[in-house]
Protein backbone atom coordinates (compact mmCIF):
# COMPACT_ATOMS: atom_id res chain seq x y z
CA UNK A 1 0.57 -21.15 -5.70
CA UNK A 2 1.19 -17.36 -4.99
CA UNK A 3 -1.27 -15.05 -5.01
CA UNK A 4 -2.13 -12.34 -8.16
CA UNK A 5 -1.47 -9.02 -8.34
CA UNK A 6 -5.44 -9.05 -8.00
CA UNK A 7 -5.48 -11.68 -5.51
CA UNK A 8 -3.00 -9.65 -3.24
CA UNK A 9 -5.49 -6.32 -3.82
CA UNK A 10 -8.28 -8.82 -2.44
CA UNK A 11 -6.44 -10.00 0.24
CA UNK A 12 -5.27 -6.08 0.98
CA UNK A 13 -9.42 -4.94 0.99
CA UNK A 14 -10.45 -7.23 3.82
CA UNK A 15 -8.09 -5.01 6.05
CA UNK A 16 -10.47 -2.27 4.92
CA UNK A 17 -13.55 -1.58 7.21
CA UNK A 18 -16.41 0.59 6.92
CA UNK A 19 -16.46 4.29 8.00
CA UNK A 20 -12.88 4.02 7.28
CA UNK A 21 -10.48 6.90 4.75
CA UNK A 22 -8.12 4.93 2.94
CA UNK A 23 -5.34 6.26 0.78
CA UNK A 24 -4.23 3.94 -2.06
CA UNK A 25 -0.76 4.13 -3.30
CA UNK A 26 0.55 4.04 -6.66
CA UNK A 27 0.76 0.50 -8.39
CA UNK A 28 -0.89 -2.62 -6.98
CA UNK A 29 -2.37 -0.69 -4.13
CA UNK A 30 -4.73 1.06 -6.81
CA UNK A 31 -6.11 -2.24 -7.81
CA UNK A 32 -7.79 -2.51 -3.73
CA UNK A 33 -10.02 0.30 -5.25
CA UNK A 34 -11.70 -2.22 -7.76
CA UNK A 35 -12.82 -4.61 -4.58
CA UNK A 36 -14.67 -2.22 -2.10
CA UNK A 37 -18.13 -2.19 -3.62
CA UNK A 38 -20.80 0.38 -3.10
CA UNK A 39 -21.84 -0.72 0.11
CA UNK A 40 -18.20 -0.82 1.48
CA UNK A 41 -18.80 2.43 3.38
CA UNK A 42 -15.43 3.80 2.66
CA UNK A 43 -13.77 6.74 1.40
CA UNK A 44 -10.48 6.78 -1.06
CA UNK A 45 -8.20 9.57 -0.62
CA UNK A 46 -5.75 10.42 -3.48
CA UNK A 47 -3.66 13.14 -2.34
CA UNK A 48 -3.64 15.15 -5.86
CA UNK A 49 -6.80 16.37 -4.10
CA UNK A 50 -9.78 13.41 -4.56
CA UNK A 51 -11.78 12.10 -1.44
CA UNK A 52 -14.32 9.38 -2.41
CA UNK A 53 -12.55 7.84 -5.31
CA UNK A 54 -14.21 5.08 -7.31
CA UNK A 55 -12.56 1.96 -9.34
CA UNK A 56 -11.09 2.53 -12.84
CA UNK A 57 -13.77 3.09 -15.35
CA UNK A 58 -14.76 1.07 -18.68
CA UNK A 59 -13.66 2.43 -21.72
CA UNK A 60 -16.92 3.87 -22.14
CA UNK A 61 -16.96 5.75 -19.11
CA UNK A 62 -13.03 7.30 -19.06
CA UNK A 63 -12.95 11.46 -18.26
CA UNK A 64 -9.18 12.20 -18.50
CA UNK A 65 -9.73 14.88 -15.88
CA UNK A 66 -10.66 12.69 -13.11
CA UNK A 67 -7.24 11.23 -12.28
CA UNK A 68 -5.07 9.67 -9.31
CA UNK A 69 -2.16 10.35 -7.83
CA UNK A 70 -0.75 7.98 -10.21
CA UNK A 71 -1.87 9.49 -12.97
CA UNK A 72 -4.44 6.81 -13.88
CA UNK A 73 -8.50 7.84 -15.13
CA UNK A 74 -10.48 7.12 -11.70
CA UNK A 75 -14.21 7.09 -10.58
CA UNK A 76 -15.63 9.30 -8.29
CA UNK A 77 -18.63 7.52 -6.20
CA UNK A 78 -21.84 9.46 -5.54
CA UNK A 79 -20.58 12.19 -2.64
CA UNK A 80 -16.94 12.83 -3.58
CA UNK A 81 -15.19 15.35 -3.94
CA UNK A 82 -12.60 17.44 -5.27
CA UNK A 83 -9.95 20.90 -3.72
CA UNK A 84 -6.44 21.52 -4.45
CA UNK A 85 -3.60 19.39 -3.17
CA UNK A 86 -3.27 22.03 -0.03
CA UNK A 87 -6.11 20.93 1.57
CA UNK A 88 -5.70 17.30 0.52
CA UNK A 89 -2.25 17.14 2.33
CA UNK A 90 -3.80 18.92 5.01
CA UNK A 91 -6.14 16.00 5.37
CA UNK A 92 -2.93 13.79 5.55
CA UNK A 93 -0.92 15.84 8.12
CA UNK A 94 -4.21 16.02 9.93
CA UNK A 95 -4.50 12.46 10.92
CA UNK A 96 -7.80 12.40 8.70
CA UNK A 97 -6.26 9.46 7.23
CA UNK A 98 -6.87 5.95 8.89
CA UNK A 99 -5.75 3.58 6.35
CA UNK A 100 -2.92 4.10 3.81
CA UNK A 101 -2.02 1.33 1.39
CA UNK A 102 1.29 1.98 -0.31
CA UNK A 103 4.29 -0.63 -2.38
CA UNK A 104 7.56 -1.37 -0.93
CA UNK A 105 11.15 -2.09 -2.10
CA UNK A 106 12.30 -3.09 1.29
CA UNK A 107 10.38 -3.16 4.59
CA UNK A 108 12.70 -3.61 7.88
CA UNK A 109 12.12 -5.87 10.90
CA UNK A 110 11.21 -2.73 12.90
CA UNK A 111 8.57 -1.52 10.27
CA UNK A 112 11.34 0.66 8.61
CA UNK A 113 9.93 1.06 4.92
CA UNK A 114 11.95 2.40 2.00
CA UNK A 115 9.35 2.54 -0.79
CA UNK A 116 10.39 6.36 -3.00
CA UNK A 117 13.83 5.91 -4.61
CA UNK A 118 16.64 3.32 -5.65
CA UNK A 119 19.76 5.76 -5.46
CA UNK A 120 21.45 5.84 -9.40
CA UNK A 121 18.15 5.39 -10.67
CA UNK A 122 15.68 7.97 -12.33
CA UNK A 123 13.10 9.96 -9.37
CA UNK A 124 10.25 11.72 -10.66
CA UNK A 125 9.34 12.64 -6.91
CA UNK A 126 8.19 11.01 -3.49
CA UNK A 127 4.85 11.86 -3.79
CA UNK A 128 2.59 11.68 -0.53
CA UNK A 129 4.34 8.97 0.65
CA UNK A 130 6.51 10.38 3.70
CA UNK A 131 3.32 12.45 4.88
CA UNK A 132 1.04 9.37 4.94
CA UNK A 133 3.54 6.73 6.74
CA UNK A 134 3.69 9.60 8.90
CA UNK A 135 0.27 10.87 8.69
CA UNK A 136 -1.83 7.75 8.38
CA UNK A 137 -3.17 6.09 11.30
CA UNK A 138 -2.42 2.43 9.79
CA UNK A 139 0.15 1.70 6.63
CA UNK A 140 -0.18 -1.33 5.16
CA UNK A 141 2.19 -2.88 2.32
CA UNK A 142 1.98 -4.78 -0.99
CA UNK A 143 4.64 -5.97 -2.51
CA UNK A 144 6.02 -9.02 -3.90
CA UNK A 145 7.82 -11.17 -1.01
CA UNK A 146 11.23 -11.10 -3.38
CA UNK A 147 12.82 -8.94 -6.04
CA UNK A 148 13.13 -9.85 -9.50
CA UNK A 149 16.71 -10.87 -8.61
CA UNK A 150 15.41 -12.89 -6.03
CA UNK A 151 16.23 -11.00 -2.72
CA UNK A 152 13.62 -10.92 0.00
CA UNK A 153 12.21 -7.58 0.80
CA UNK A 154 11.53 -8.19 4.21
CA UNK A 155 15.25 -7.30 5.69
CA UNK A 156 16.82 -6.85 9.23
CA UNK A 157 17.40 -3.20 8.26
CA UNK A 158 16.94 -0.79 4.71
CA UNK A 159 19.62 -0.84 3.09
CA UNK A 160 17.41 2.14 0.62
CA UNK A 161 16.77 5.27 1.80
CA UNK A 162 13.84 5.76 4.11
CA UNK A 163 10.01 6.87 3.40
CA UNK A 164 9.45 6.15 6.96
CA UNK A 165 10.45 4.72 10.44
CA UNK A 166 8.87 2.22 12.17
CA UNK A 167 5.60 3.23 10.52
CA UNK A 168 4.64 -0.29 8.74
CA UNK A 169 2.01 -2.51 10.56
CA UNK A 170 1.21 -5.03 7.86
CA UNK A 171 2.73 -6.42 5.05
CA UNK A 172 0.57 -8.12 2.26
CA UNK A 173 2.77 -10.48 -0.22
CA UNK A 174 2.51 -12.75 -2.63
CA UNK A 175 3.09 -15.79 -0.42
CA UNK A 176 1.22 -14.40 2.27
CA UNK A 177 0.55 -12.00 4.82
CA UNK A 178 3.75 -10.68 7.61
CA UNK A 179 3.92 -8.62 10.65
CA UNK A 180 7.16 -6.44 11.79
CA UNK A 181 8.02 -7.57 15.04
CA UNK A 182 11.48 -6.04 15.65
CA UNK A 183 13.21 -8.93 16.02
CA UNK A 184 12.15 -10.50 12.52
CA UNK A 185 8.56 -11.24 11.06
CA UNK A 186 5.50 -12.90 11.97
CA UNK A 187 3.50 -15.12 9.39
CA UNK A 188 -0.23 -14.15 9.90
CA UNK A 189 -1.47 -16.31 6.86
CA UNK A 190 0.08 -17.88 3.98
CA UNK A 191 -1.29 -18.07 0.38
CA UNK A 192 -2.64 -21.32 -0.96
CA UNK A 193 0.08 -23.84 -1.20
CA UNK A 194 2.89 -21.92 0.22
CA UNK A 195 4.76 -23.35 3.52
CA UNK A 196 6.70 -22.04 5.86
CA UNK A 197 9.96 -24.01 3.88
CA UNK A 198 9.07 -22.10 0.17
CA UNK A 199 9.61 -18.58 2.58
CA UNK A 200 13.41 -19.52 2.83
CA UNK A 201 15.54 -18.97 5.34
CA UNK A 202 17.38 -15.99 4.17
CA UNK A 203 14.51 -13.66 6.18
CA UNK A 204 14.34 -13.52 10.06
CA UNK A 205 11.32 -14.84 11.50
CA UNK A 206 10.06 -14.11 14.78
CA UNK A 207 8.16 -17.06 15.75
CA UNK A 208 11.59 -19.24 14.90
């Protein structure tokens, strides 16, 4: 059984620990925001200028001003804040960052990730995502384990273009939980059910 969309936020929150600033990425990297409750001790960064952002709000409770980078309504916990997107990149460049949390369409053996644009198709930007994998102390990655055409996105080398070298530390898929190791990946946990056969042998492994 693979993991959730929800289940792989879960799984992506227990990497989170207190006194930490965490950056959440668009898509399933928002949805880590709605498991670090109010004791969690942590601040979320969104770098369209929001430090100490909350989980999405009930229908009741939705400002359209208070937005992510995503452009989704947010929360802001009791002692955020908000400044322009200056001072919030500042805070990236900085090294104020010690946890970002971003998606993937391909993630090399190295740590390579290519995660901002699929050349013919339609870019809106790149975001913060270069500054953080730069930036960030830690990056961390959620993304499903295979495309919808069924091609691993753990490869020996991007074939996309680059948000980043070397910068990944952890990956966090639907069957589980890998490492770049250079030479391939390391399994650090697999989700209920899953074995080391369902992973396939079309992705270099660096325990094999």
């Amino acid at each position: 059984m693979v993991w959730s969309r929800d289940e792989m936020a879960l799984r992506a929150a227990k990497e989170v620990t207190p006194g930490m600033t965490v950056n959440l990425g668009i898509g399933i990297p928002t949805l880590v925001a709605n498991h670090l409750g109010p004791d969690a001790q942590v601040m979320l960064h969104s770098e369209n200028g929001l430090l100490g952002m909350g989980p999405f709000p009930y229908e009741d409770n939705v400002d359209p001003l208070i937005i992510n980078a995503g452009k989704q309504t947010v929360t802001i916990v009791d002692g955020g804040s908000t400044f322009d997107s200056t001072l919030s990149f500042a805070m990236i460049r900085g090294g104020h960052v010690d946890l970002a949390i971003l998606g993937a369409m391909q993630v090399a053996a190295n740590g390579d990730l290519a995660n901002w644009m699929i050349p013919g198709g339609l870019v809106t930007g790149m975001g913060g995502a270069m500054d953080l994998v730069s930036g960030a102390r830690r990056v961390l990655v959620i993304s499903r384990f295979r495309t919808k055409k069924g091609k691993p996105k753990l490869v020996p080398r991007c074939t996309l273009p680059l948000t980043g070298v070397g910068c990944v530390d952890r990956i966090i898929t639907d069957v589980g939980v890998f490492e770049p190791r250079g030479e391939g990946f390391a399994v650090v946990e697999l989700a209920p059910t899953i074995t080391r056969a369902d992973l396939g042998d079309d992705v270099a492994w660096a325990d094999h």
